[in-house]
C-alpha atoms as a PDB file:
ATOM      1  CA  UNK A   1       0.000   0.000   0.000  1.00  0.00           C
ATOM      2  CA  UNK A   2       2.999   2.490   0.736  1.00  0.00           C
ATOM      3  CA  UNK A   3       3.819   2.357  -2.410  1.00  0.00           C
ATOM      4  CA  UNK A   4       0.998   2.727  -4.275  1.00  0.00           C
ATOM      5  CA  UNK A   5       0.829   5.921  -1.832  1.00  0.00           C
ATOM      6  CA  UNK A   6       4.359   6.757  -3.374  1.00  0.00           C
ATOM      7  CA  UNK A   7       3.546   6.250  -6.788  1.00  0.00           C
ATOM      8  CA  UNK A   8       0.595   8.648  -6.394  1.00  0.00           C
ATOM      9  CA  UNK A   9       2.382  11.808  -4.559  1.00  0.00           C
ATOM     10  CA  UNK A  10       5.299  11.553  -7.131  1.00  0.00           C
ATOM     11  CA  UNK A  11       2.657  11.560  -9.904  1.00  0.00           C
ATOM     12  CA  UNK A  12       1.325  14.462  -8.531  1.00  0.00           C
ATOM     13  CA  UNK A  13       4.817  16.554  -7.528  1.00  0.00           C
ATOM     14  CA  UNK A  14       5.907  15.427 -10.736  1.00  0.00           C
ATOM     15  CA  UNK A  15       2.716  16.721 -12.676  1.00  0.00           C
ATOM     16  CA  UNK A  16       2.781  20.033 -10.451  1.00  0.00           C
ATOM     17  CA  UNK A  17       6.459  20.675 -11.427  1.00  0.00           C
ATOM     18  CA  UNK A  18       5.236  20.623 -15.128  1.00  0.00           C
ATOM     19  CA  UNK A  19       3.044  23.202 -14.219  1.00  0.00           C
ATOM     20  CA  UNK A  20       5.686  24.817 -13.031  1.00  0.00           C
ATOM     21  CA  UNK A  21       8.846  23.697 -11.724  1.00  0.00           C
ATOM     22  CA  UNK A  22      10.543  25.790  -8.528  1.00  0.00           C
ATOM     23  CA  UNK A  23       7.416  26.086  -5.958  1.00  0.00           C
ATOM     24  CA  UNK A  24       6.722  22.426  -6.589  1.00  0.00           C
ATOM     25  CA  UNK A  25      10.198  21.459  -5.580  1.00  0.00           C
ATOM     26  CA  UNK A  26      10.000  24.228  -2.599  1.00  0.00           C
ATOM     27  CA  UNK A  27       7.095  23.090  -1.358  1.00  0.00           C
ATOM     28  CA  UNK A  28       8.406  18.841  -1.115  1.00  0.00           C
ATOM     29  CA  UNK A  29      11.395  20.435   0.302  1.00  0.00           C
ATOM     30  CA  UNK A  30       9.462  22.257   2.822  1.00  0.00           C
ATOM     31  CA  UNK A  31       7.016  19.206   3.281  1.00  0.00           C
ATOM     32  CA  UNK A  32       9.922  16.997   3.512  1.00  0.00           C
ATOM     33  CA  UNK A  33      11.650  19.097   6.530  1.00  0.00           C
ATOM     34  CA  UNK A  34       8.775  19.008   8.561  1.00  0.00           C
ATOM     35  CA  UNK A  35       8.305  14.971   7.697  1.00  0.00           C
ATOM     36  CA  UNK A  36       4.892  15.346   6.448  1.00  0.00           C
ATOM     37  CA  UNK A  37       4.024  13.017   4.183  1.00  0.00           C
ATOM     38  CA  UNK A  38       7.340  12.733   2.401  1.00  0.00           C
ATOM     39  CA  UNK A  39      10.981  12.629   3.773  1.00  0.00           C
ATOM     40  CA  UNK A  40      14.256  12.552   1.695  1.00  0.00           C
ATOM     41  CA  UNK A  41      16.252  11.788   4.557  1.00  0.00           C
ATOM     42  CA  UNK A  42      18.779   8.831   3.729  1.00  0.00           C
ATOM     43  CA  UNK A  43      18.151   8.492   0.518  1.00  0.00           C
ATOM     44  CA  UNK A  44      20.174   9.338  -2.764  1.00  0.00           C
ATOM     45  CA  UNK A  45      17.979  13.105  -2.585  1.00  0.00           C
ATOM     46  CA  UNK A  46      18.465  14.254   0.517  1.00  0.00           C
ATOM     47  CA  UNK A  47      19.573  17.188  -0.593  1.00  0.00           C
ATOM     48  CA  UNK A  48      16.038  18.304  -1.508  1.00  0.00           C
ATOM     49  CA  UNK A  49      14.966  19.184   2.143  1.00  0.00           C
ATOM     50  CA  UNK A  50      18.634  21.046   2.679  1.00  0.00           C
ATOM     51  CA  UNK A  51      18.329  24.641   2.918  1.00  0.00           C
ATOM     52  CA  UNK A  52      20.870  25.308   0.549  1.00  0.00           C
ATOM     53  CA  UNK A  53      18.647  23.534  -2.399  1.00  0.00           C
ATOM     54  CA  UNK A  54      15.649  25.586  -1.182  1.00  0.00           C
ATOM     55  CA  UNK A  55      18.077  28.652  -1.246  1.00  0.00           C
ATOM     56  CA  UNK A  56      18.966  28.038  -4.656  1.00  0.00           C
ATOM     57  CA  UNK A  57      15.663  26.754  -6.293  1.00  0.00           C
ATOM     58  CA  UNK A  58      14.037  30.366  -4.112  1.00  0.00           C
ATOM     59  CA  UNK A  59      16.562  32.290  -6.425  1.00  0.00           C
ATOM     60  CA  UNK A  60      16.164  30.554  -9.524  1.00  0.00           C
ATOM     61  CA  UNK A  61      12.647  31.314  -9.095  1.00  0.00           C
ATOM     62  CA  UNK A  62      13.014  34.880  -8.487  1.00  0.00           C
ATOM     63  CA  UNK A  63      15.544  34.999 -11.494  1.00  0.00           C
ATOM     64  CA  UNK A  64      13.185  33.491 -14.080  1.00  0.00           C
ATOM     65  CA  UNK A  65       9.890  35.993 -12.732  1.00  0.00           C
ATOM     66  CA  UNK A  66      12.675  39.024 -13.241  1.00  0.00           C
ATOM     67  CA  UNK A  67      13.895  38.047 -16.319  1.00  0.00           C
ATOM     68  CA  UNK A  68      10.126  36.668 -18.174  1.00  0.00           C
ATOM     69  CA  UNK A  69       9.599  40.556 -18.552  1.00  0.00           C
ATOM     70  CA  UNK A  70      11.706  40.853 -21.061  1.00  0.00           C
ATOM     71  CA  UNK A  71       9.917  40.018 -24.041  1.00  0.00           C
ATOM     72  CA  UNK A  72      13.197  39.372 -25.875  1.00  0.00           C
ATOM     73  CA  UNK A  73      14.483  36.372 -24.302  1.00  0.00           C
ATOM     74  CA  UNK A  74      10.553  34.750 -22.751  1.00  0.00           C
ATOM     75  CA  UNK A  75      10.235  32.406 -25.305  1.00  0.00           C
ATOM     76  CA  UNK A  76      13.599  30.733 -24.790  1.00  0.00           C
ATOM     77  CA  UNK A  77      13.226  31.422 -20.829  1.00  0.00           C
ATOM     78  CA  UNK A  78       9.834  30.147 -20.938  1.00  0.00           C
ATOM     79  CA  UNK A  79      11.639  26.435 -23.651  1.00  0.00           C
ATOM     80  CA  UNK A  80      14.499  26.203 -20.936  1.00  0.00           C
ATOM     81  CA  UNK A  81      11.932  26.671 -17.818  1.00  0.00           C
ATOM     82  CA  UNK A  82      10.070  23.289 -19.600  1.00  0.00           C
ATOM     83  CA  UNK A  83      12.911  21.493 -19.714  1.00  0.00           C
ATOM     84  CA  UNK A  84      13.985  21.755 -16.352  1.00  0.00           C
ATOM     85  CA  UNK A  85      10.423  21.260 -15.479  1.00  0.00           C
ATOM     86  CA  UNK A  86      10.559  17.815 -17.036  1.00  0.00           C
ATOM     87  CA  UNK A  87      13.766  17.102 -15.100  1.00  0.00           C
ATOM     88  CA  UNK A  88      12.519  18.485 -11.587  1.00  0.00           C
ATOM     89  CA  UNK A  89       9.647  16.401 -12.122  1.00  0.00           C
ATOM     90  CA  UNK A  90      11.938  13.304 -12.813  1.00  0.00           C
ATOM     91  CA  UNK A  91      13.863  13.929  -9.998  1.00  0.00           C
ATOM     92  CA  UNK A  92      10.971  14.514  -7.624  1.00  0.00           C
ATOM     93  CA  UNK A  93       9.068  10.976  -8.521  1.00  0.00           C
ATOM     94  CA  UNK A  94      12.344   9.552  -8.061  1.00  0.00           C
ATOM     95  CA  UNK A  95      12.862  11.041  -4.239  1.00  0.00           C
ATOM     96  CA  UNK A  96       9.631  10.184  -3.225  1.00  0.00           C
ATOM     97  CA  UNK A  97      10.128   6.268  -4.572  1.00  0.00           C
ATOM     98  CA  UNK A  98      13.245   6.191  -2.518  1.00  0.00           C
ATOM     99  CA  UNK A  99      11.928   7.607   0.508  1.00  0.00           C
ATOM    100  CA  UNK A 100      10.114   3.882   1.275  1.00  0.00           C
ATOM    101  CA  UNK A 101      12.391   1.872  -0.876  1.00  0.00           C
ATOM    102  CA  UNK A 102      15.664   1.205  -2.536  1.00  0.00           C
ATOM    103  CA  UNK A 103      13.888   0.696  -6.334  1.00  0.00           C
ATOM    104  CA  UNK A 104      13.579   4.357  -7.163  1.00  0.00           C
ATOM    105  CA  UNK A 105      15.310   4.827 -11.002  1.00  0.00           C
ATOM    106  CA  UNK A 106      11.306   4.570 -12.410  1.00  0.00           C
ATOM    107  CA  UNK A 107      10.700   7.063 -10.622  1.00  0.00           C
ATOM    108  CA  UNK A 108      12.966   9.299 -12.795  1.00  0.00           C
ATOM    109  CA  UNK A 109      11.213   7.961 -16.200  1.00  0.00           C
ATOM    110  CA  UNK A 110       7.655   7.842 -14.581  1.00  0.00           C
ATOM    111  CA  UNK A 111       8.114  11.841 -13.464  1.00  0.00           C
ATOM    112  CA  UNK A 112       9.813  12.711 -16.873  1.00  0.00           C
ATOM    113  CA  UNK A 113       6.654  11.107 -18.786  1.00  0.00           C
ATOM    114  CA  UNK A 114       4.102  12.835 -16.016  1.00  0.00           C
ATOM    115  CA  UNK A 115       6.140  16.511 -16.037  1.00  0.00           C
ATOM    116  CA  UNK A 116       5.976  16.245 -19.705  1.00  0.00           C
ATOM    117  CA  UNK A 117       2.133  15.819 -19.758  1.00  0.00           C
ATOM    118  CA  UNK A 118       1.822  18.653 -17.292  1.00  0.00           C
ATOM    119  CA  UNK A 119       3.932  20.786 -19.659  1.00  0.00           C
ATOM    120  CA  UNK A 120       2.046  20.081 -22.779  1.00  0.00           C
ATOM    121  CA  UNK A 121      -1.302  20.489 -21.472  1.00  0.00           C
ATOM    122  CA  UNK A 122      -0.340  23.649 -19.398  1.00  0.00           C
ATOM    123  CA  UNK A 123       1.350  25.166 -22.898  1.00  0.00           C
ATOM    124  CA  UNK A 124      -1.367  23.802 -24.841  1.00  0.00           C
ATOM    125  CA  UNK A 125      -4.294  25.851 -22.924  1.00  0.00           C
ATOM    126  CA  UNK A 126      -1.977  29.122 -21.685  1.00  0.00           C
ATOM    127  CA  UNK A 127      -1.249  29.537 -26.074  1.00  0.00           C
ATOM    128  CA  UNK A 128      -5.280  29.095 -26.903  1.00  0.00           C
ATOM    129  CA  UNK A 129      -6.132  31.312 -23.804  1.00  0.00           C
ATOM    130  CA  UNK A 130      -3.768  34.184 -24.052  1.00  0.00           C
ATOM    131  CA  UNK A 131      -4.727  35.010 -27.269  1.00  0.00           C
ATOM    132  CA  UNK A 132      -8.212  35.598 -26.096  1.00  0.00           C
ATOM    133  CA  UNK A 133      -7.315  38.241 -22.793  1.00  0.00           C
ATOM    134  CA  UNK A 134      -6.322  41.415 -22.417  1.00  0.00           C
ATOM    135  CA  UNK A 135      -2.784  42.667 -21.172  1.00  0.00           C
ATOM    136  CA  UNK A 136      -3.246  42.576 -17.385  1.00  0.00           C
ATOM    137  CA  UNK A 137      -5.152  39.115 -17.543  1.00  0.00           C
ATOM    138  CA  UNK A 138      -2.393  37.961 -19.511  1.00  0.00           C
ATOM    139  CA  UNK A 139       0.341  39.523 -16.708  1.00  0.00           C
ATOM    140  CA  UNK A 140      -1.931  37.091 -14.389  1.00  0.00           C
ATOM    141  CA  UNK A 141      -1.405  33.834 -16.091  1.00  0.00           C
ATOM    142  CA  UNK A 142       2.077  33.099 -14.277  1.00  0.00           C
ATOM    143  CA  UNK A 143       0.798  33.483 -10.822  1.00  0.00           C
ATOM    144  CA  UNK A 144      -2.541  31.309 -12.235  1.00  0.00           C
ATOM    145  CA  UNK A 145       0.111  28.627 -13.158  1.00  0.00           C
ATOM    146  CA  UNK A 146       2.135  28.985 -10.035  1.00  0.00           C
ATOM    147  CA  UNK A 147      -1.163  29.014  -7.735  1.00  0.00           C
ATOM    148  CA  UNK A 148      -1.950  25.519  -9.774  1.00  0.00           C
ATOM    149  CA  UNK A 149       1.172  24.233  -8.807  1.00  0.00           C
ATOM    150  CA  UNK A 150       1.885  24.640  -5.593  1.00  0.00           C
ATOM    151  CA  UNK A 151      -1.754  23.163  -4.595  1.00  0.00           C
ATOM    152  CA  UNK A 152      -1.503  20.413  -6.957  1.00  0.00           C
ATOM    153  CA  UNK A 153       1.882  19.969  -5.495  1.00  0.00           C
ATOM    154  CA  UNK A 154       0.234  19.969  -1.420  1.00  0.00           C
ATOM    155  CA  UNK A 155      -2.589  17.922  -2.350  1.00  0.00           C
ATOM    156  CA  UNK A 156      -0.443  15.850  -3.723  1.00  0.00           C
ATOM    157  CA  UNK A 157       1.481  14.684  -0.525  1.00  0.00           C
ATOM    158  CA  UNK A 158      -1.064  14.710   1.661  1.00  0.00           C
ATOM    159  CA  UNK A 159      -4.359  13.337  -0.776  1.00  0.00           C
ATOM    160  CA  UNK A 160      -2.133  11.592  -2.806  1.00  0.00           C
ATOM    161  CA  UNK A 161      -5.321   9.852  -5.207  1.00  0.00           C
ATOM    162  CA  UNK A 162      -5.476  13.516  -6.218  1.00  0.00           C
ATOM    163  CA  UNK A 163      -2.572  13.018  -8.760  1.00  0.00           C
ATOM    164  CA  UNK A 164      -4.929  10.979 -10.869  1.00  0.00           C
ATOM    165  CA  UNK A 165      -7.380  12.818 -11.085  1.00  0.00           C
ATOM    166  CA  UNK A 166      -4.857  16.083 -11.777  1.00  0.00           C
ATOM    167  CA  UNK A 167      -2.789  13.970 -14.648  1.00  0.00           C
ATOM    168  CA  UNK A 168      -6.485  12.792 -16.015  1.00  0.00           C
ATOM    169  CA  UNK A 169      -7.176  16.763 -16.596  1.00  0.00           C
ATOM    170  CA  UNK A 170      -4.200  17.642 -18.242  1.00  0.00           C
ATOM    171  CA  UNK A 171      -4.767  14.324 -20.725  1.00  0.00           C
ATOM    172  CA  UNK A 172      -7.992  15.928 -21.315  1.00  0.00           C
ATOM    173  CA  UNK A 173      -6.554  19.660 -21.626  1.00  0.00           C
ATOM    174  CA  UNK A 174      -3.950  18.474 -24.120  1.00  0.00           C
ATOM    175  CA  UNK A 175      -6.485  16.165 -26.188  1.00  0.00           C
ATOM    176  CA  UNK A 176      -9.084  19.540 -26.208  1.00  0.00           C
ATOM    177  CA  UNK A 177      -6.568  21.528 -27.376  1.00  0.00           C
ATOM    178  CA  UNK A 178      -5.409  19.209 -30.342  1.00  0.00           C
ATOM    179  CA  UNK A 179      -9.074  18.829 -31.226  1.00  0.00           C
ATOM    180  CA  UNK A 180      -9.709  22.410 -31.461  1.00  0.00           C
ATOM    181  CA  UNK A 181      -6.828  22.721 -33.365  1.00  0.00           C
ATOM    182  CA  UNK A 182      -8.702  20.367 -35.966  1.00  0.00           C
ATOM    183  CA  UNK A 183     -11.585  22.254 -36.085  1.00  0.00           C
ATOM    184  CA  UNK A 184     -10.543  25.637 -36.035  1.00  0.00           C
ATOM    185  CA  UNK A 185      -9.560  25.471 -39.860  1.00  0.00           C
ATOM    186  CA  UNK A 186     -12.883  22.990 -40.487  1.00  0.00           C
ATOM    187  CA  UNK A 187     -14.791  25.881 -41.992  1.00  0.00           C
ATOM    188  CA  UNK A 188     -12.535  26.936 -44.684  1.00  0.00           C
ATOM    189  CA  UNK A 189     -12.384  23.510 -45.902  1.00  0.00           C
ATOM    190  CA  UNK A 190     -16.473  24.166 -46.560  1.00  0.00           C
ATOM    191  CA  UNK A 191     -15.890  27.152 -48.397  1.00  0.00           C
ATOM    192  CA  UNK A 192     -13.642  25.655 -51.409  1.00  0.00           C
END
């Protein structure tokens, strides 16, 4: 049963680091210091509930909200923020598999596959929904993403059958979106 429990919370930290990747890992870290639900201690991450990680992931974060204002360099902030993403997911499936046992490498392809999801589906609806809102309700997406992750990411340790029903929605976010894509050009296809 623990590790069904284990499975499900690093479904759901890795899915919430898709999102988006540094309150995710802050919030384990923090979860993991106080021994709630999740603890990295003697395993191959402990270094995920040290300060200095938290230190450094805290700054990271702070970097990439300073620099995402400059519209000159977003898009390949925004590509590089996915990828590490994908691999903070990885490595946060992996910690929480080795937290109850020794078998944790899935972990690291199980996160990768479930961060990846999580960053399709959230790039998939944030493309088809900025297009659609003003300037200030664009501004607001980030802290809508970051709000999404860091609950997804608490939920997730402490309800852990949450994580299937969070990777579910982004399987059904990413499938709407390529569906839409479909028909949006369906009605010129009438016209020839």
């Amino acid at each position: 049963m623990q590790l069904l429990i284990d499975i499900l919370q690093g479904m759901g930290l890795s899915g919430a680091a898709g999102v988006r990747p540094f309150l995710p890992a802050l919030v384990a870290g923090a979860l993991a210091i106080g021994d709630i639900g999740i603890d990295y201690e003697d395993t191959p991450f402990q270094f995920l509930e040290q300060p200095a990680w938290l230190i450094a992931v805290a700054v990271a974060l702070i970097a990439v909200v300073i620099l995402m204002r400059r519209e000159a360099i977003a898009g390949q902030l925004e590509s590089a923020t996915q990828g590490l993403a994908i691999g903070l997911g990885a490595v946060l499936f992996a910690a929480t598999l080795a937290d109850n046992t020794d078998i944790w490498w899935p972990g690291l392809l199980a996160g990768g596959l479930c961060a990846a999801l999580a960053v399709a589906a959230a790039r998939s609806l944030i493309t088809r929904v900025r297009a659609r809102l003003d300037a200030d309700a664009r501004a607001a997406l980030p802290v809508y993403l970051e709000g999404t992750a860091v609950l997804l990411a608490g939920l997730s340790v402490v309800a852990a059958p949450i994580s299937v029903l969070a990777l579910g929605f982004f399987a059904f976010l990413l499938r709407g979106g390529k569906r839409r894509e479909g028909e949006k050009y369906a009605g010129l296809r009438i016209l020839r």
